[in-house]
PDB file of N, CA and C in Angstrom:
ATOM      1  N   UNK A   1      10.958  -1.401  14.398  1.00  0.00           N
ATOM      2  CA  UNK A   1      11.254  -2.716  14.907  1.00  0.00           C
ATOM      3  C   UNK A   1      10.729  -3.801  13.963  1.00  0.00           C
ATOM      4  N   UNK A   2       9.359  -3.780  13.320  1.00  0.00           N
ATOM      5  CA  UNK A   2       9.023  -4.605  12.720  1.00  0.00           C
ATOM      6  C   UNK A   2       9.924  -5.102  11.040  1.00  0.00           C
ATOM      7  N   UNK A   3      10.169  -3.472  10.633  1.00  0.00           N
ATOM      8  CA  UNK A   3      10.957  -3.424   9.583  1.00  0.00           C
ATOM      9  C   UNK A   3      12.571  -4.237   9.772  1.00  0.00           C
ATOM     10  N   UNK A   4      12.731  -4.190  10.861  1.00  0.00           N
ATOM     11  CA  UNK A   4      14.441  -5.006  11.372  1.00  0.00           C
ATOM     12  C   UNK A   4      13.970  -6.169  11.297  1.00  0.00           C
ATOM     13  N   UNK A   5      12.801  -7.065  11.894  1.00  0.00           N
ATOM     14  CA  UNK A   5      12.354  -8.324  11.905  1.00  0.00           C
ATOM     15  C   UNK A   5      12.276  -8.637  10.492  1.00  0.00           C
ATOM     16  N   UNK A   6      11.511  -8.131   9.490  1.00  0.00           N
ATOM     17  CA  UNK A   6      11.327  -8.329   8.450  1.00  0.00           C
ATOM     18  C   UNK A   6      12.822  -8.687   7.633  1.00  0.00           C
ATOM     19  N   UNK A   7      13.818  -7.447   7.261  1.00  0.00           N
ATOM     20  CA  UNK A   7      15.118  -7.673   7.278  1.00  0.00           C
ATOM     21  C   UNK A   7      15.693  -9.139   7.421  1.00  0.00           C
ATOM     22  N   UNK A   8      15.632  -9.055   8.685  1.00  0.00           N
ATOM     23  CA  UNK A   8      16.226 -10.595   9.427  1.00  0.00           C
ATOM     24  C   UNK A   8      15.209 -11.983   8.610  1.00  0.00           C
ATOM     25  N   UNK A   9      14.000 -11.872   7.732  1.00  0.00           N
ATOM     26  CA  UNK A   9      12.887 -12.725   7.498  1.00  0.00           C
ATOM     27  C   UNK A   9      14.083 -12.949   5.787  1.00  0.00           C
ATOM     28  N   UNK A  10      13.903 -11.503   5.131  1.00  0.00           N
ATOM     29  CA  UNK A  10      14.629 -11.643   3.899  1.00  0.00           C
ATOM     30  C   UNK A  10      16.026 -12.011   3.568  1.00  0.00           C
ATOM     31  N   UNK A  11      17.149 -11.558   4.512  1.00  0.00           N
ATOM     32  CA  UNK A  11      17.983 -12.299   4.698  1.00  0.00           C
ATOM     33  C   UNK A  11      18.598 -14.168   5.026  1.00  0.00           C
ATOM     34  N   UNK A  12      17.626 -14.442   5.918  1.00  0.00           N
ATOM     35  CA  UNK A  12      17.123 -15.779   5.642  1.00  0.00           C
ATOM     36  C   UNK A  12      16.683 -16.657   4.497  1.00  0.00           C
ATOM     37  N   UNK A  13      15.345 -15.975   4.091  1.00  0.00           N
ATOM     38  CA  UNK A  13      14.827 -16.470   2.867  1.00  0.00           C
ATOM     39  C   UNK A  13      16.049 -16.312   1.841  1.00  0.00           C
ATOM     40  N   UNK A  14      16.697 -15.399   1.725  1.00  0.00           N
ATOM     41  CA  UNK A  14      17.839 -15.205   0.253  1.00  0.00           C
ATOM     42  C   UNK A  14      18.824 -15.886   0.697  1.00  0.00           C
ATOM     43  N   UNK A  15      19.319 -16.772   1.406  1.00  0.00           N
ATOM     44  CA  UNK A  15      20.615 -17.583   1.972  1.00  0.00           C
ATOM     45  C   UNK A  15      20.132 -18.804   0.913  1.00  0.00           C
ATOM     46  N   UNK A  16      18.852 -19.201   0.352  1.00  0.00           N
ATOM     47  CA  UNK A  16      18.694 -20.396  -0.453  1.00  0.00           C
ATOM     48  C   UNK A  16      17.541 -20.274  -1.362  1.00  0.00           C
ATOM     49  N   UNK A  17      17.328 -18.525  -1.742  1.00  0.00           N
ATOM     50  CA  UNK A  17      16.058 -18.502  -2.423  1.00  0.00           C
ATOM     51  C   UNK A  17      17.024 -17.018  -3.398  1.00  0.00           C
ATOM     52  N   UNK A  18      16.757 -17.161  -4.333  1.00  0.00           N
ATOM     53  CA  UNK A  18      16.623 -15.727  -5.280  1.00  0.00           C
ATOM     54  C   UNK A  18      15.528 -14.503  -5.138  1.00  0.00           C
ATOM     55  N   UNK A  19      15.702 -13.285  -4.877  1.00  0.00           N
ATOM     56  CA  UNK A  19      14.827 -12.437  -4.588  1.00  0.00           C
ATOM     57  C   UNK A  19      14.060 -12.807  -5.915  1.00  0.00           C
ATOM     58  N   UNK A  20      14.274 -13.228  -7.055  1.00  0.00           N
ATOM     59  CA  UNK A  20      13.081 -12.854  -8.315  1.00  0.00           C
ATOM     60  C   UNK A  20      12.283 -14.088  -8.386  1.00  0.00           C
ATOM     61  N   UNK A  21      12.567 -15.535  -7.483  1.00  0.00           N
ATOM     62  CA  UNK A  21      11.891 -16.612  -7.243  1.00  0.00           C
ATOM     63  C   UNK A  21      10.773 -16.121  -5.461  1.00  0.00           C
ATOM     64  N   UNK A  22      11.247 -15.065  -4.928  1.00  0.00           N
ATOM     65  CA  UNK A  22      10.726 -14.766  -3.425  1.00  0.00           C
ATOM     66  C   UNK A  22      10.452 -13.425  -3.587  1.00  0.00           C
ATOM     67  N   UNK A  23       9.101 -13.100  -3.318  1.00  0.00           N
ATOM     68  CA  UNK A  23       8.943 -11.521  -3.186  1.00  0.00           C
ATOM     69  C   UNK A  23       8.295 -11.489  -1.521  1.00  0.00           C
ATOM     70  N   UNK A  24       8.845 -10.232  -1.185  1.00  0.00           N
ATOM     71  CA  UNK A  24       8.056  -9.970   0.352  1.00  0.00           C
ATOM     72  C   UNK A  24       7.694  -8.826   0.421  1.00  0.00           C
ATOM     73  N   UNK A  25       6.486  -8.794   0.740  1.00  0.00           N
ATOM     74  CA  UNK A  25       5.888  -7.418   1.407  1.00  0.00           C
ATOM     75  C   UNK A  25       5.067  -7.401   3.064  1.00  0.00           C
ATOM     76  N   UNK A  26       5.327  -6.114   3.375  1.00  0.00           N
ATOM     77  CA  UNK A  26       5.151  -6.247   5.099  1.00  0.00           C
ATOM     78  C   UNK A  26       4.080  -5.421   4.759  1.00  0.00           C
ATOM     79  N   UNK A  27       2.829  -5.720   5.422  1.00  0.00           N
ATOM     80  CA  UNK A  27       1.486  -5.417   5.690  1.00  0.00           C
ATOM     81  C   UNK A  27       0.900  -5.311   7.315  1.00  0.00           C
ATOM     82  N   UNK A  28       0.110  -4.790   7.649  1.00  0.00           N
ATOM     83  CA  UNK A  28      -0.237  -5.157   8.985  1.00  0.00           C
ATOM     84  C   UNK A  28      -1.606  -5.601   9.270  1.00  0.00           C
ATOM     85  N   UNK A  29      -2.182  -6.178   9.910  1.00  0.00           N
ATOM     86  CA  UNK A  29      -3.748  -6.979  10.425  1.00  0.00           C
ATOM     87  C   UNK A  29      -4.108  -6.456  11.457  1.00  0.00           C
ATOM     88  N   UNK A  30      -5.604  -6.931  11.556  1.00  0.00           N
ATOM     89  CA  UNK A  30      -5.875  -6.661  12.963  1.00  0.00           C
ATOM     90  C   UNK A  30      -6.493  -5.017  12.896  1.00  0.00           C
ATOM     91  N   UNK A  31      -6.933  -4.784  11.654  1.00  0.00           N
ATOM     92  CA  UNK A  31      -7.384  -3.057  11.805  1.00  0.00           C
ATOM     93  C   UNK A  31      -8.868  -3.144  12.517  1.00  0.00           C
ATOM     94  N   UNK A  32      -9.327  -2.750  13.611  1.00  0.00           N
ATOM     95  CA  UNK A  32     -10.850  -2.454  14.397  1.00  0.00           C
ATOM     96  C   UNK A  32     -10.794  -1.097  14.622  1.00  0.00           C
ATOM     97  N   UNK A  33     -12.283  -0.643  14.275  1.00  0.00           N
ATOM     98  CA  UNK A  33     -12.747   0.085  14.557  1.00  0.00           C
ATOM     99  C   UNK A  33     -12.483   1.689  13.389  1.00  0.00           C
ATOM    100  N   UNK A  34     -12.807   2.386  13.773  1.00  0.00           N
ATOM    101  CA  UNK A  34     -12.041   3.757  12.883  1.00  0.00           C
ATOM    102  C   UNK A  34     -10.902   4.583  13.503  1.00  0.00           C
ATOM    103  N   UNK A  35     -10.032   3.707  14.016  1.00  0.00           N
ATOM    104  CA  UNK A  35      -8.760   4.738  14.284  1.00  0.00           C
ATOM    105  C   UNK A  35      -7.895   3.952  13.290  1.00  0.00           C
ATOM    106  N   UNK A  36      -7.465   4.785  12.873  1.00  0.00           N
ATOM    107  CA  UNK A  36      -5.949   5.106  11.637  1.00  0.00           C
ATOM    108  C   UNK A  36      -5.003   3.685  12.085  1.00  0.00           C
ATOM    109  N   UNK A  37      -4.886   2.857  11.264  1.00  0.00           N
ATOM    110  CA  UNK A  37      -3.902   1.520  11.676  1.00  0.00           C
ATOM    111  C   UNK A  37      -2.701   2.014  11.153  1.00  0.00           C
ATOM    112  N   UNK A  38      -1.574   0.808  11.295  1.00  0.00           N
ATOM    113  CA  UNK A  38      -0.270   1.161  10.549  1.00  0.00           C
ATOM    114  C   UNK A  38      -1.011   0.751   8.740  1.00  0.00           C
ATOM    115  N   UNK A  39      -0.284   1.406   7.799  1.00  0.00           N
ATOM    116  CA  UNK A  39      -0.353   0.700   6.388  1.00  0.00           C
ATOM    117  C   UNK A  39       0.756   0.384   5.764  1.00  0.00           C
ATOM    118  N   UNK A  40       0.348  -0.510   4.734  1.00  0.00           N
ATOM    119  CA  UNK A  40      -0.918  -1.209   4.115  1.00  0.00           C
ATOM    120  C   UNK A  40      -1.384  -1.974   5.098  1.00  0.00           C
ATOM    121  N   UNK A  41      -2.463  -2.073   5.527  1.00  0.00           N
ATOM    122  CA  UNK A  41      -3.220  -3.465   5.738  1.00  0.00           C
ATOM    123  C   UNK A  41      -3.396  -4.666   4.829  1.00  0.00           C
ATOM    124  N   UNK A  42      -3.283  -5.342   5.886  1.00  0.00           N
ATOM    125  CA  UNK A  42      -3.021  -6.932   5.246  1.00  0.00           C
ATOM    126  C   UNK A  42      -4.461  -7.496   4.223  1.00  0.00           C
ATOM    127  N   UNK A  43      -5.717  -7.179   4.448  1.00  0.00           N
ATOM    128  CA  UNK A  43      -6.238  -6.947   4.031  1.00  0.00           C
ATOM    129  C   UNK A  43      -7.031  -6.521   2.743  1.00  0.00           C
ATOM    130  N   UNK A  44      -6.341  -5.592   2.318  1.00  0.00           N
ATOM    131  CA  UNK A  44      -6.348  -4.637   1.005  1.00  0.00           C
ATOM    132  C   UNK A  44      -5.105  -5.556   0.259  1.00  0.00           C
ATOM    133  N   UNK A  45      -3.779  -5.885   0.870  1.00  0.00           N
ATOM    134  CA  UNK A  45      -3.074  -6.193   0.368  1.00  0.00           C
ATOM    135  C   UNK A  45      -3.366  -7.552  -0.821  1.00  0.00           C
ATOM    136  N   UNK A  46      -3.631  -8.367  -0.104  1.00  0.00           N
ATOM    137  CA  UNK A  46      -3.688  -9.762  -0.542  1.00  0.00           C
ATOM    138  C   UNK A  46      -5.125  -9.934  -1.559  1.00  0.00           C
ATOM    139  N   UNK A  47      -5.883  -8.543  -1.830  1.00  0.00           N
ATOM    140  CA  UNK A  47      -6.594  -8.702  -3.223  1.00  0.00           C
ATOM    141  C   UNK A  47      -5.304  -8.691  -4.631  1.00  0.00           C
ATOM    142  N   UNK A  48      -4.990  -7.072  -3.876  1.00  0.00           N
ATOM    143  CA  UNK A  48      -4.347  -6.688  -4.968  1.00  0.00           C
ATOM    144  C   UNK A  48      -3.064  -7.582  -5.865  1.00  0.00           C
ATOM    145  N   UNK A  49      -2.068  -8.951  -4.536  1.00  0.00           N
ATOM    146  CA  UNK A  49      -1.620  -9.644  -4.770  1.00  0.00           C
ATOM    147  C   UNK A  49      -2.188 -10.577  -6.004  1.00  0.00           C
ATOM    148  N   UNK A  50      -2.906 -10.896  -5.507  1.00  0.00           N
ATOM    149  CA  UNK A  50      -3.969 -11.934  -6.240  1.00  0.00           C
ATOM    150  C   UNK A  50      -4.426 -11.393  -7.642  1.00  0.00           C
ATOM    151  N   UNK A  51      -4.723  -9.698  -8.203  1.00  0.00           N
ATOM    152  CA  UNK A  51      -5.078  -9.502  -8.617  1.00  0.00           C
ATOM    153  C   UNK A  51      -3.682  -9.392  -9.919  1.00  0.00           C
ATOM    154  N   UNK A  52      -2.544  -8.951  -9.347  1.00  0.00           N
ATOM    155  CA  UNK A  52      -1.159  -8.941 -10.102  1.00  0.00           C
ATOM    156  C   UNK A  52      -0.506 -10.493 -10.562  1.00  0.00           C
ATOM    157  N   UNK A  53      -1.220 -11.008 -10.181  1.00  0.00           N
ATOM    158  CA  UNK A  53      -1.266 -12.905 -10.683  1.00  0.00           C
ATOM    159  C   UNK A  53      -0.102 -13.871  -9.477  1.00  0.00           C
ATOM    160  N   UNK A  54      -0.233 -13.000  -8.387  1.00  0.00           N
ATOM    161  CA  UNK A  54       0.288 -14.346  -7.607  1.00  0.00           C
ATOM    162  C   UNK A  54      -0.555 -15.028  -7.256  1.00  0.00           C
ATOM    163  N   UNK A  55      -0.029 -16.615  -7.923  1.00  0.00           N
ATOM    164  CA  UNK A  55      -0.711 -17.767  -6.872  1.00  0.00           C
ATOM    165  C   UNK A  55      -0.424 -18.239  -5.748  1.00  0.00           C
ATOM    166  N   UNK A  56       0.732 -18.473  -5.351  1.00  0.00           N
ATOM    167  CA  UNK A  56       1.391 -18.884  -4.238  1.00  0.00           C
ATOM    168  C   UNK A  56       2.128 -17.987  -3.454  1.00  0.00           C
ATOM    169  N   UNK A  57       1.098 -18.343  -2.061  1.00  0.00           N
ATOM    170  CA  UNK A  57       1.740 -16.931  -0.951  1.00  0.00           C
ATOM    171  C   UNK A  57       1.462 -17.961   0.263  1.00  0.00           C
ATOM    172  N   UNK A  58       2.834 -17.295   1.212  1.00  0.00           N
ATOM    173  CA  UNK A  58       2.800 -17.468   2.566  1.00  0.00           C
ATOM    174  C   UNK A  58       2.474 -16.262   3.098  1.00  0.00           C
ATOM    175  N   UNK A  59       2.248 -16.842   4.296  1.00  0.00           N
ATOM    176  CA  UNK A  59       1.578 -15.300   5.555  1.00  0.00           C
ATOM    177  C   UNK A  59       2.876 -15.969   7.074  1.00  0.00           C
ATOM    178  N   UNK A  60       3.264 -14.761   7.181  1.00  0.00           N
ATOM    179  CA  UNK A  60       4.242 -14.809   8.346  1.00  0.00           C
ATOM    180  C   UNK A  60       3.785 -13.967   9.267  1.00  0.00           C
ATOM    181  N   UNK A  61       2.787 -14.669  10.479  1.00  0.00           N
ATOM    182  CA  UNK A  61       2.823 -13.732  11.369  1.00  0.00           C
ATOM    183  C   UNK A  61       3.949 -13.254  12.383  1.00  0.00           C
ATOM    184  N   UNK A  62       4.524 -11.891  12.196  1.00  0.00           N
ATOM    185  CA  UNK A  62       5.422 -11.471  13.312  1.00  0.00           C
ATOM    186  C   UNK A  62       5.726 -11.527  14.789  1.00  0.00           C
ATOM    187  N   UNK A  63       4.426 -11.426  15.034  1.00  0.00           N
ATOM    188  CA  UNK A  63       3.891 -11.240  16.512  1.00  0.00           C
ATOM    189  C   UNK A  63       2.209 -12.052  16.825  1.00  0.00           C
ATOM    190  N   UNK A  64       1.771 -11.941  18.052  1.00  0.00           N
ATOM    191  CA  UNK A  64       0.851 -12.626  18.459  1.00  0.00           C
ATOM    192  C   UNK A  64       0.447 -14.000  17.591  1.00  0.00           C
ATOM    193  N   UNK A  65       2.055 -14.975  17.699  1.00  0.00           N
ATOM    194  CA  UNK A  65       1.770 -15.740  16.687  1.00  0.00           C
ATOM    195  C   UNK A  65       0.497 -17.384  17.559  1.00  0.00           C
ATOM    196  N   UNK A  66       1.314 -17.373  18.677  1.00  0.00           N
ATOM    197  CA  UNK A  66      -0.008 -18.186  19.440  1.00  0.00           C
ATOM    198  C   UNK A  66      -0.845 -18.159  20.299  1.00  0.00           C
ATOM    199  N   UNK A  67      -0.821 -16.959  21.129  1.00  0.00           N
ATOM    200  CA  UNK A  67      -1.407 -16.279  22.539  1.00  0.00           C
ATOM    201  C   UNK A  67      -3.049 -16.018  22.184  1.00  0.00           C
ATOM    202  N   UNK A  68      -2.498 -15.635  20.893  1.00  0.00           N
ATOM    203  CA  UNK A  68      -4.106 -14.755  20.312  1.00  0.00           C
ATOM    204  C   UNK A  68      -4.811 -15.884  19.278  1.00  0.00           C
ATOM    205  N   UNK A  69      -5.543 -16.540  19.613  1.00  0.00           N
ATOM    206  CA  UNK A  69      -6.600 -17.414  18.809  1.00  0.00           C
ATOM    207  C   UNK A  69      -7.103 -16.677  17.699  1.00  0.00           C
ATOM    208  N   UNK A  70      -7.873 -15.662  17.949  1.00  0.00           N
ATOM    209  CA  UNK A  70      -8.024 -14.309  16.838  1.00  0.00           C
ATOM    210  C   UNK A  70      -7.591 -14.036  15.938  1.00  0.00           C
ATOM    211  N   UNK A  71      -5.943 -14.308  16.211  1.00  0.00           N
ATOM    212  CA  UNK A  71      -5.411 -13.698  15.051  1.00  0.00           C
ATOM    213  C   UNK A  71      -5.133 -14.956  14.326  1.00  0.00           C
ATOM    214  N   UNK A  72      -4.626 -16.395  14.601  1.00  0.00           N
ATOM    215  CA  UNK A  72      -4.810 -17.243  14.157  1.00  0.00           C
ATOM    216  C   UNK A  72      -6.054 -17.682  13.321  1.00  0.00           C
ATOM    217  N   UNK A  73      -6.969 -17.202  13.438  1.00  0.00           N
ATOM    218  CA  UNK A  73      -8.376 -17.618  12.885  1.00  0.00           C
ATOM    219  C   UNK A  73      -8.880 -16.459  11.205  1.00  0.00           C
ATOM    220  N   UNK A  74      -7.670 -15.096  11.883  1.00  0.00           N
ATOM    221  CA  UNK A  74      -7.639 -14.140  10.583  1.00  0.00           C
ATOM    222  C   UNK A  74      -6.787 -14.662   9.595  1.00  0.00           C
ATOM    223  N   UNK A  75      -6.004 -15.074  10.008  1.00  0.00           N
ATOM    224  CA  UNK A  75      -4.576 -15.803   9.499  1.00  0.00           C
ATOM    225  C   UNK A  75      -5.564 -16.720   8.241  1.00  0.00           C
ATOM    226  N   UNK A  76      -5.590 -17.736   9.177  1.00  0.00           N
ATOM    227  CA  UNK A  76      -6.242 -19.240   8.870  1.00  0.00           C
ATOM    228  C   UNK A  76      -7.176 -18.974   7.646  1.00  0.00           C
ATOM    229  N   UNK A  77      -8.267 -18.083   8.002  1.00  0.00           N
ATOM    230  CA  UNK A  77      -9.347 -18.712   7.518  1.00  0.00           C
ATOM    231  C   UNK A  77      -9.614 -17.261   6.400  1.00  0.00           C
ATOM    232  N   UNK A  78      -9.635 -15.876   7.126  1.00  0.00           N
ATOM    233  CA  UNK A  78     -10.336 -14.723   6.911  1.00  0.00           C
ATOM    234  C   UNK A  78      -9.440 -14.322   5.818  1.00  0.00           C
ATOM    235  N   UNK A  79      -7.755 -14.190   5.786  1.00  0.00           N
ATOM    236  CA  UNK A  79      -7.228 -13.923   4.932  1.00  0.00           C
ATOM    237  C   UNK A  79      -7.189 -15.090   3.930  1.00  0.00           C
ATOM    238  N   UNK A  80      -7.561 -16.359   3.823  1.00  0.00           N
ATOM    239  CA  UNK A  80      -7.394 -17.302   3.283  1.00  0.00           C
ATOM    240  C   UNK A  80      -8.896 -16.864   2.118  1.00  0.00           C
ATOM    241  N   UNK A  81     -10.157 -16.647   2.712  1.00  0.00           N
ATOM    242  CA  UNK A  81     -11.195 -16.468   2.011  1.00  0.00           C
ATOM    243  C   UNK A  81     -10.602 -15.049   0.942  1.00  0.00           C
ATOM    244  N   UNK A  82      -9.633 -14.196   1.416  1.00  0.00           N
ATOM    245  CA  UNK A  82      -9.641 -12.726   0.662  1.00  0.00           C
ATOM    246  C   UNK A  82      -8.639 -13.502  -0.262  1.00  0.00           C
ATOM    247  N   UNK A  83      -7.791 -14.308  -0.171  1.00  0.00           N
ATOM    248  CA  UNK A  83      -6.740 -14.568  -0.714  1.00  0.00           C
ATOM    249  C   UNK A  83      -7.453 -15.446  -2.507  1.00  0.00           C
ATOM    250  N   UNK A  84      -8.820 -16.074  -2.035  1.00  0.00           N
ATOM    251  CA  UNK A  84      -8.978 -16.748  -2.863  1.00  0.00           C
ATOM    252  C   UNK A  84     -10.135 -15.836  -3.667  1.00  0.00           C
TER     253      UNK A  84
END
């Protein structure tokens, strides 16, 4: 399901963007505790971004985009500190 959302994200974006001006990758957040999350985590991801020389990135949350303060605050702030 998430992979169809995503789809529907890139199709959009390419109606007025060039895939070699837009890159997307689907990651997931929100990993607690030691049970096995979906991967990549969002997390790990956005060093390695950073580390391959992107400067400029958006974060699209899929889901729990306003219900969850939490995840807004990982969003906001937590991936923002990994990002930099």
């Amino acid at each position: 399901q998430m992979e169809k959302c995503v789809e529907g994200i890139k199709a959009a974006l390419y109606e007025t963007n060039s895939p070699e001006d837009v890159k997307i990758h689907l990651s997931y957040q929100s990993r607690v505790g030691p049970i096995e999350w979906l991967r990549p985590y969002t997390d790990d991801v956005l060093p390695e971004l950073g580390e391959s020389g992107v400067r400029n990135l958006v974060v699209v949350p899929i889901s729990f985009v306003s219900e969850h303060i939490e995840t807004l605050e990982e969003i906001d702030i937590e991936y923002r500190e990994l990002a930099e």
